[in-house]
Protein backbone atom coordinates (compact mmCIF):
# COMPACT_ATOMS: atom_id res chain seq x y z
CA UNK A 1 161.43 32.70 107.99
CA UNK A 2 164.87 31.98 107.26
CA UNK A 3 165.41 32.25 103.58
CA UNK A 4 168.25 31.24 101.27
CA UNK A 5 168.17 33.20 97.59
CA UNK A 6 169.62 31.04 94.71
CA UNK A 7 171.27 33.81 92.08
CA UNK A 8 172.03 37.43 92.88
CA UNK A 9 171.73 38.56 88.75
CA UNK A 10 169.48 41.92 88.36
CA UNK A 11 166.45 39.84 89.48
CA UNK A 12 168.07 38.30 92.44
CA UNK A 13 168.89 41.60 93.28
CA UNK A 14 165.50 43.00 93.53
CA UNK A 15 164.24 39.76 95.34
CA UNK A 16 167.08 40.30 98.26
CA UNK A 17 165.67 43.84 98.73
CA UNK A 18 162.20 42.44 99.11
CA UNK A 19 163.40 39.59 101.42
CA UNK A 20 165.43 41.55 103.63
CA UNK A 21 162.74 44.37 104.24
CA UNK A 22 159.95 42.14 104.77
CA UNK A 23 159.76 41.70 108.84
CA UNK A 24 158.41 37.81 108.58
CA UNK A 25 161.62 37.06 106.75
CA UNK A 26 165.76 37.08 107.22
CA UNK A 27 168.14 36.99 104.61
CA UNK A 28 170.19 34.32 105.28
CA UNK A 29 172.12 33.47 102.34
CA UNK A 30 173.02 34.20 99.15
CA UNK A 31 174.38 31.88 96.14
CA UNK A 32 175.60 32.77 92.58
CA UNK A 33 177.22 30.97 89.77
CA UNK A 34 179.68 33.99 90.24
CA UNK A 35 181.15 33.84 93.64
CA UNK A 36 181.56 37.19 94.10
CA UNK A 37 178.41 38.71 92.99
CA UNK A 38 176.74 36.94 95.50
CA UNK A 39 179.23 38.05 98.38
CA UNK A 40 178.65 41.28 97.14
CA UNK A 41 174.87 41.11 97.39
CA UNK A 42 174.78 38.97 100.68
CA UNK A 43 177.25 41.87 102.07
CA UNK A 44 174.51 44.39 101.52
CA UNK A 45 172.06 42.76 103.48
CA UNK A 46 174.48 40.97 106.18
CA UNK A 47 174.03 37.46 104.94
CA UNK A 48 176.12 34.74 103.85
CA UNK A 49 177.33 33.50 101.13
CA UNK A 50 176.98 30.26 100.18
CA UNK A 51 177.11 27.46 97.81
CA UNK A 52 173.65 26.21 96.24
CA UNK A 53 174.18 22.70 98.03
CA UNK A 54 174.63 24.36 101.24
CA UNK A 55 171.81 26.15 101.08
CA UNK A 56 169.51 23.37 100.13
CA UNK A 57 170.96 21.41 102.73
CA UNK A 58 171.11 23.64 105.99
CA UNK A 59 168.10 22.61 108.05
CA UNK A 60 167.92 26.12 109.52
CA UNK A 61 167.07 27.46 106.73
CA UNK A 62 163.00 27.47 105.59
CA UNK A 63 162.33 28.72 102.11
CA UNK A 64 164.35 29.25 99.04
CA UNK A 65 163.91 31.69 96.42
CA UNK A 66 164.99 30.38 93.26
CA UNK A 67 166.11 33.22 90.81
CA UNK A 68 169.07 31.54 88.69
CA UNK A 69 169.15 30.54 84.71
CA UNK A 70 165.86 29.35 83.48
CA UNK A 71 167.47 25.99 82.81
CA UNK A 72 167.79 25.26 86.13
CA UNK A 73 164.71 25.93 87.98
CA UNK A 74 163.22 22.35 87.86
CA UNK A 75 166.28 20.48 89.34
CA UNK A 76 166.34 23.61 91.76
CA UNK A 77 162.61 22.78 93.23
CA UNK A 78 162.88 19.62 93.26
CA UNK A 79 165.74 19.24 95.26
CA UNK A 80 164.60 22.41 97.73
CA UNK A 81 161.07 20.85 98.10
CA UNK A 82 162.83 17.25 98.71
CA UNK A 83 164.93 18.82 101.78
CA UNK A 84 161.44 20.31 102.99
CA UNK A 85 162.04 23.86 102.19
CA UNK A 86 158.70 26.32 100.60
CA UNK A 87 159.98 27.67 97.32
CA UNK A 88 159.34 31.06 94.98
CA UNK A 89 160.47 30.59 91.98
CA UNK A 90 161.30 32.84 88.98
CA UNK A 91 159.34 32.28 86.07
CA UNK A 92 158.91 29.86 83.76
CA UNK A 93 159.44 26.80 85.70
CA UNK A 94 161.57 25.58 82.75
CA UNK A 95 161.91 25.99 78.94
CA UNK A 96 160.56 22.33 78.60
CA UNK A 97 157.11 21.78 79.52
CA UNK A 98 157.78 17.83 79.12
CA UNK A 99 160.47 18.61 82.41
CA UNK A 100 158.43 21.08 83.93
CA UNK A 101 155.23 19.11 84.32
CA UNK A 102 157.60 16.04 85.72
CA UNK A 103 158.95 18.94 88.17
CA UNK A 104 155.46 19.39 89.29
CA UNK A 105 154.59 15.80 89.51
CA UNK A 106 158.07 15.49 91.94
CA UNK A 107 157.37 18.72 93.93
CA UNK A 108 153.74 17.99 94.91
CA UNK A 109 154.95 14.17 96.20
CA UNK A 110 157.35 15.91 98.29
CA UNK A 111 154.52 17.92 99.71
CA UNK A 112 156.62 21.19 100.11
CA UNK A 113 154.64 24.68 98.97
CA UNK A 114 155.69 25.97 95.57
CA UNK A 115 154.89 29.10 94.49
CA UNK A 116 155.34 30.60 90.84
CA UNK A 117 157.23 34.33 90.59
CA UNK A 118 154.37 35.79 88.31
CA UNK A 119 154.28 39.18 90.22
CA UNK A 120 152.05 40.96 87.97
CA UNK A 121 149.34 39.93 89.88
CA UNK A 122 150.60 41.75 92.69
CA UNK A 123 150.58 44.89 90.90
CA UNK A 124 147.73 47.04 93.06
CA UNK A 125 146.56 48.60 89.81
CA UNK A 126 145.72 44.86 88.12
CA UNK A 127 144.50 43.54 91.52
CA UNK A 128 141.93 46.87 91.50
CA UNK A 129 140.98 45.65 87.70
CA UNK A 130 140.48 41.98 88.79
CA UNK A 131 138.62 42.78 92.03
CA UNK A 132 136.37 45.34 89.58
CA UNK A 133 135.27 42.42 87.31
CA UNK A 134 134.84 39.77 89.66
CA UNK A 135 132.36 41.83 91.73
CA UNK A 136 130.42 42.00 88.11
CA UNK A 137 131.27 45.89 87.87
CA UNK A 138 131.20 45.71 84.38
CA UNK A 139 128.80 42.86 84.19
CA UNK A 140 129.89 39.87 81.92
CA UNK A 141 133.65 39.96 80.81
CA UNK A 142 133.77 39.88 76.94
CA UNK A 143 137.07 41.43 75.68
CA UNK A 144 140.36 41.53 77.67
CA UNK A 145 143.63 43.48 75.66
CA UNK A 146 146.81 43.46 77.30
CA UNK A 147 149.53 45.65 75.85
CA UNK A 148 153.35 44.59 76.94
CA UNK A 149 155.88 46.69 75.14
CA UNK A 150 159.47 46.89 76.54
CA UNK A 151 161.87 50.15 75.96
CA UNK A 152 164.72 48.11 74.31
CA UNK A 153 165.34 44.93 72.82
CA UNK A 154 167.59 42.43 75.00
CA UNK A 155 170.88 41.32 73.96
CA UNK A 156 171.32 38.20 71.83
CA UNK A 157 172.84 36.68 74.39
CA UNK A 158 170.16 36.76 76.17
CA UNK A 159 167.70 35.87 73.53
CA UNK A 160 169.68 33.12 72.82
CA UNK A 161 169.26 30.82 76.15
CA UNK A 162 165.35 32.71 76.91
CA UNK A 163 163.53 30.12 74.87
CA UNK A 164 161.86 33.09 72.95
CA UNK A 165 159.90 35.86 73.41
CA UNK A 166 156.43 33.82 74.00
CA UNK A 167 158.56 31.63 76.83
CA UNK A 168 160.35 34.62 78.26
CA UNK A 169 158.33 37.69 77.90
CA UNK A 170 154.50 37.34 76.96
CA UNK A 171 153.87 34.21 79.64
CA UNK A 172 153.78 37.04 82.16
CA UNK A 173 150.76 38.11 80.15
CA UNK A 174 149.23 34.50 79.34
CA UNK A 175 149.37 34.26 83.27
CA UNK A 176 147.55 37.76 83.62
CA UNK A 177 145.23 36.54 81.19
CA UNK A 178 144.37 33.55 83.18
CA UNK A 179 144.06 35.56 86.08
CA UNK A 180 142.20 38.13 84.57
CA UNK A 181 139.33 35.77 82.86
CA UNK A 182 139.42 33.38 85.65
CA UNK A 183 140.27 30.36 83.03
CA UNK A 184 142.68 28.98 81.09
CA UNK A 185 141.66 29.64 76.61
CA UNK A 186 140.21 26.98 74.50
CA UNK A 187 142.82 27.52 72.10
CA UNK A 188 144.97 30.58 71.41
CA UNK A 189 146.45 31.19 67.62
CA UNK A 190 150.19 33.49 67.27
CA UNK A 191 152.18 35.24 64.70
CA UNK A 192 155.26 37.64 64.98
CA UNK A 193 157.77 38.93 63.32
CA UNK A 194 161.60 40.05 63.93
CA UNK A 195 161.17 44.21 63.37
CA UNK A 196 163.43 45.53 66.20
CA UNK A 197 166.72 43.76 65.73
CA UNK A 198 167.39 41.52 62.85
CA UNK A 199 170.41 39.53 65.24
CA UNK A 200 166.95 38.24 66.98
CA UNK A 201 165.67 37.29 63.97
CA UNK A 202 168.90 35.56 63.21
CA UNK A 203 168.85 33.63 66.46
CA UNK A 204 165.19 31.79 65.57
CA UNK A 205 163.17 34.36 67.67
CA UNK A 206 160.59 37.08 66.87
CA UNK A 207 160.70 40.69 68.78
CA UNK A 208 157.30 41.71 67.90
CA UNK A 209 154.13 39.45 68.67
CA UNK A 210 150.04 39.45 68.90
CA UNK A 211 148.44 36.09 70.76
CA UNK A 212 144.46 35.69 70.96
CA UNK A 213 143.15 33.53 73.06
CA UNK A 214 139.14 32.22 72.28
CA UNK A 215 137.57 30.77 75.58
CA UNK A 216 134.78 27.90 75.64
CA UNK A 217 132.49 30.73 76.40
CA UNK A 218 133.27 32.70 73.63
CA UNK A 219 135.18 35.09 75.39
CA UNK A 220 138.58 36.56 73.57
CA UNK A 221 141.83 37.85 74.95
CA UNK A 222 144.45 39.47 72.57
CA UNK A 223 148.28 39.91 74.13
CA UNK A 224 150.37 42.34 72.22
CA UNK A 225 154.07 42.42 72.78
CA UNK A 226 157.28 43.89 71.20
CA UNK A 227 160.58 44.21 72.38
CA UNK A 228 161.06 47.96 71.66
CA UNK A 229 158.65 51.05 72.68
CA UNK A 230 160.69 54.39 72.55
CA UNK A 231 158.68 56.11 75.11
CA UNK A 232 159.74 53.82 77.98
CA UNK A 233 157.76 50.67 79.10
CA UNK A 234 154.23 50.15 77.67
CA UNK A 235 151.74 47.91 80.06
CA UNK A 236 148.55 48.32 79.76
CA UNK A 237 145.12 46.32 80.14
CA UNK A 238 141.44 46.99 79.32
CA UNK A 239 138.89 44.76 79.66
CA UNK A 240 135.58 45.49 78.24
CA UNK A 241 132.26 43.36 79.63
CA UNK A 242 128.24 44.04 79.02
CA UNK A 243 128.00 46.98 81.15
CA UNK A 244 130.94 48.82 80.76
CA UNK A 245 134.85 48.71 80.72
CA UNK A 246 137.65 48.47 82.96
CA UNK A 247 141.15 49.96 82.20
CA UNK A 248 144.93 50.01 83.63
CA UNK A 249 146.71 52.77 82.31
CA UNK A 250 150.72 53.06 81.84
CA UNK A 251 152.28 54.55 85.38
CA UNK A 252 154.12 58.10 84.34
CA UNK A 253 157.76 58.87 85.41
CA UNK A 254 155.84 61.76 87.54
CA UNK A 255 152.33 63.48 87.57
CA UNK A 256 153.31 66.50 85.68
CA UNK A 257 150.89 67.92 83.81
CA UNK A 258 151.76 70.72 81.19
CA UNK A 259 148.78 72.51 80.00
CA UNK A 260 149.26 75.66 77.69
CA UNK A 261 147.53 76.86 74.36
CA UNK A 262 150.22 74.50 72.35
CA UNK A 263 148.74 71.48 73.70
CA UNK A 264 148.56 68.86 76.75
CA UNK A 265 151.90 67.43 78.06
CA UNK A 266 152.44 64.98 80.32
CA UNK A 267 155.26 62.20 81.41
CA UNK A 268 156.41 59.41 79.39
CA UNK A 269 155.69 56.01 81.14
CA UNK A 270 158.12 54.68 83.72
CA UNK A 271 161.61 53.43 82.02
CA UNK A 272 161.25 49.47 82.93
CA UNK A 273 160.17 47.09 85.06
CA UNK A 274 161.84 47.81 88.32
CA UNK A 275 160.39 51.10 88.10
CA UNK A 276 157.00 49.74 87.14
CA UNK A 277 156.98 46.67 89.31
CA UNK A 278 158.84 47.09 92.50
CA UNK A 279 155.77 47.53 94.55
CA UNK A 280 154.51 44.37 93.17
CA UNK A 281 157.62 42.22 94.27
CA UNK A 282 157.11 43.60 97.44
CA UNK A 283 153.38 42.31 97.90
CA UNK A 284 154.59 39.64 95.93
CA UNK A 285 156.65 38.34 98.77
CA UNK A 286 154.50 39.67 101.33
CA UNK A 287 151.75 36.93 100.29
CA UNK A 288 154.33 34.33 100.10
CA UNK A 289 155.58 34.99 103.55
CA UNK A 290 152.09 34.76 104.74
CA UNK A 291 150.79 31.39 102.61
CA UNK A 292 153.85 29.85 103.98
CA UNK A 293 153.95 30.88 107.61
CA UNK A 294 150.12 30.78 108.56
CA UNK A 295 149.41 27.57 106.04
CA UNK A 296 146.97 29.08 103.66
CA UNK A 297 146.88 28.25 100.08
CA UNK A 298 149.33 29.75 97.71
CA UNK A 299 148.32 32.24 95.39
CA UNK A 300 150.31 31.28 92.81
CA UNK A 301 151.19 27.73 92.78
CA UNK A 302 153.42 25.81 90.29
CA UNK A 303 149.97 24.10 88.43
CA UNK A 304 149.88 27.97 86.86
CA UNK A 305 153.33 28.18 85.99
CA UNK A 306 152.73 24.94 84.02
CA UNK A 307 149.78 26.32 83.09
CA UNK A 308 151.58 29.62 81.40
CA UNK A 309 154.27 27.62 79.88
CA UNK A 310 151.93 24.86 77.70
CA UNK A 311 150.19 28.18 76.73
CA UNK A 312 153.80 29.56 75.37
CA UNK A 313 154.43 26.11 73.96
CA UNK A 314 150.72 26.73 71.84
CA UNK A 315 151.49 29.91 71.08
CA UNK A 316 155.12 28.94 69.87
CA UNK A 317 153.20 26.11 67.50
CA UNK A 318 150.52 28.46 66.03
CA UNK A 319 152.62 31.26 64.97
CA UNK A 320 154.91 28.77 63.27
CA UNK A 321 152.21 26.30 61.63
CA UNK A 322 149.99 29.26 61.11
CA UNK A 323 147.17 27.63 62.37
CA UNK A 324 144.90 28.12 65.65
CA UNK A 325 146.34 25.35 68.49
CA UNK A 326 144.01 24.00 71.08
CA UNK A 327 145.38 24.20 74.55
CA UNK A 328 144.27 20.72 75.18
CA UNK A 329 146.58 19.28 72.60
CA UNK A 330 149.61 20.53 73.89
């Protein structure tokens, strides 16, 4: 597979690496809104660099990987999946879920496979938790937590063109909630509050968030994010059912152990998410490689990224009417 990477930021970055070591796929080229980050990136792995049009438009190549400004991954998918090329695309599929469900209505005419960048799944450790409960391990799933604390605060920049924190950071975990419980919530009711940085504040956002989700069953999910954890990157998930529990601890810088008669020591989490989560953008792209080259379904497709975002859009509306929001409303 031939593959063309749109945007060679810090995410791009880790995608090329991923791409290029994968032995079902070739680098082929690279494009940036800054010319000479992505010469510099398609240097490293001996592709090209090219403009965004050219990509889209060379026939030789097969698949794009879309990893540019939020703002423009629904033009982006649409016009790959309209030249006929399979697409992985960052998440969310845009900060309007208005454009992004008329993205998915435009991609699924064009018949082209689109598949949503939510690489959490990937993650061995949540895969383990998911196989666990599905094989009714733990009986009946009841109670799912999922803890999501970053080690610093973005800049405002940043914040400023995310779409906010339930848009850019806690979809991951509305997605591994979906995956997790098998279904999307009945309705899901937000608050948060600006603790870490008051400039986020400023800017209309919140740094520091709880979501729970209630399911038709009765089941509940609670999501717990903030922007700052000082002990390095905080992801963890339990889920407790009938017969027992299932839990994902935080992976440690190194298994170090200090025992003495002071006390137990051991390492602090990993610093952030390319620490945490390179293995899972390798899988990640492993499975896309395979959906795409031996026709089998996706598994992630762009219905979930939709999915994710109307949950953000909910969760957006609760926490600033106060009141619980019903998915199907939204």
């Amino acid at each position: 597979m031939r593959v063309g990477l749109l945007g060679a930021g810090r995410i791009g970055t880790v995608h090329a690496q991923a791409i290029a070591a994968h032995r079902g796929s070739t680098l082929a080229a690279v494009a940036d809104v800054a010319p000479e980050s992505a010469k510099k990136l398609a240097a490293l792995h001996g592709a090209a660099a090219r403009s965004v049009d050219q990509i889209i438009a060379d026939p030789e190549i097969d698949a794009v990987l879309i990893a540019t400004s939020t703002d423009t991954h629904s033009d982006l998918i649409e016009a790959a999946t309209s030249a006929g090329k399979a697409v992985l695309c960052e998440k969310p599929v845009d900060l309007s879920l208005e454009r992004a469900r008329a993205c998915l209505k435009v991609s699924s005419a064009n018949g082209k496979p689109v598949m949503v960048g939510f690489n959490r799944r990937f993650d061995p450790s949540f895969a383990a938790l998911k196989a666990a409960s599905v094989a009714g391990e733990i009986g009946k799933s009841e109670l799912l937590s999922i803890t999501s604390f970053d080690p610093a605060p973005p800049p405002v920049s940043y914040v400023n063109v995310s779409g906010g924190l339930f848009r850019d950071m806690m979809i991951h975990d509305f997605d591994m909630a979906n995956f997790i419980m098998g279904d999307l919530p009945e309705s899901i009711t937000a608050i948060g509050s600006s603790l870490v940085d008051p400039a986020i504040g400023e800017a209309g956002d919140v740094d520091t968030a709880v979501a729970t989700l209630r399911y038709a069953d009765g089941r509940i999910a609670v999501i717990k994010n903030s922007r700052r954890a000082a002990y390095g990157y905080d992801q963890r998930v339990e889920l407790l059912g009938s017969e027992g529990q299932l839990q994902v601890v935080n992976v440690p810088e190194n298994s170090l152990v200090k025992s003495t008669s002071t006390g137990v020591i051991n390492a602090r989490p990993t610093y952030f998410f390319l620490e945490r989560y390179m293995p899972a953008y390798d899988a990640e792209w492993a499975a896309f490689v395979d959906a795409v080259i031996n026709n089998k379904a996706l598994p992630i497709t762009l219905e979930d990224g939709v999915a994710a975002l109307a949950m953000a859009e909910a969760a957006t509306t609760s926490m600033q009417t106060g009141l619980p929001v019903r998915l199907a409303d939204v």
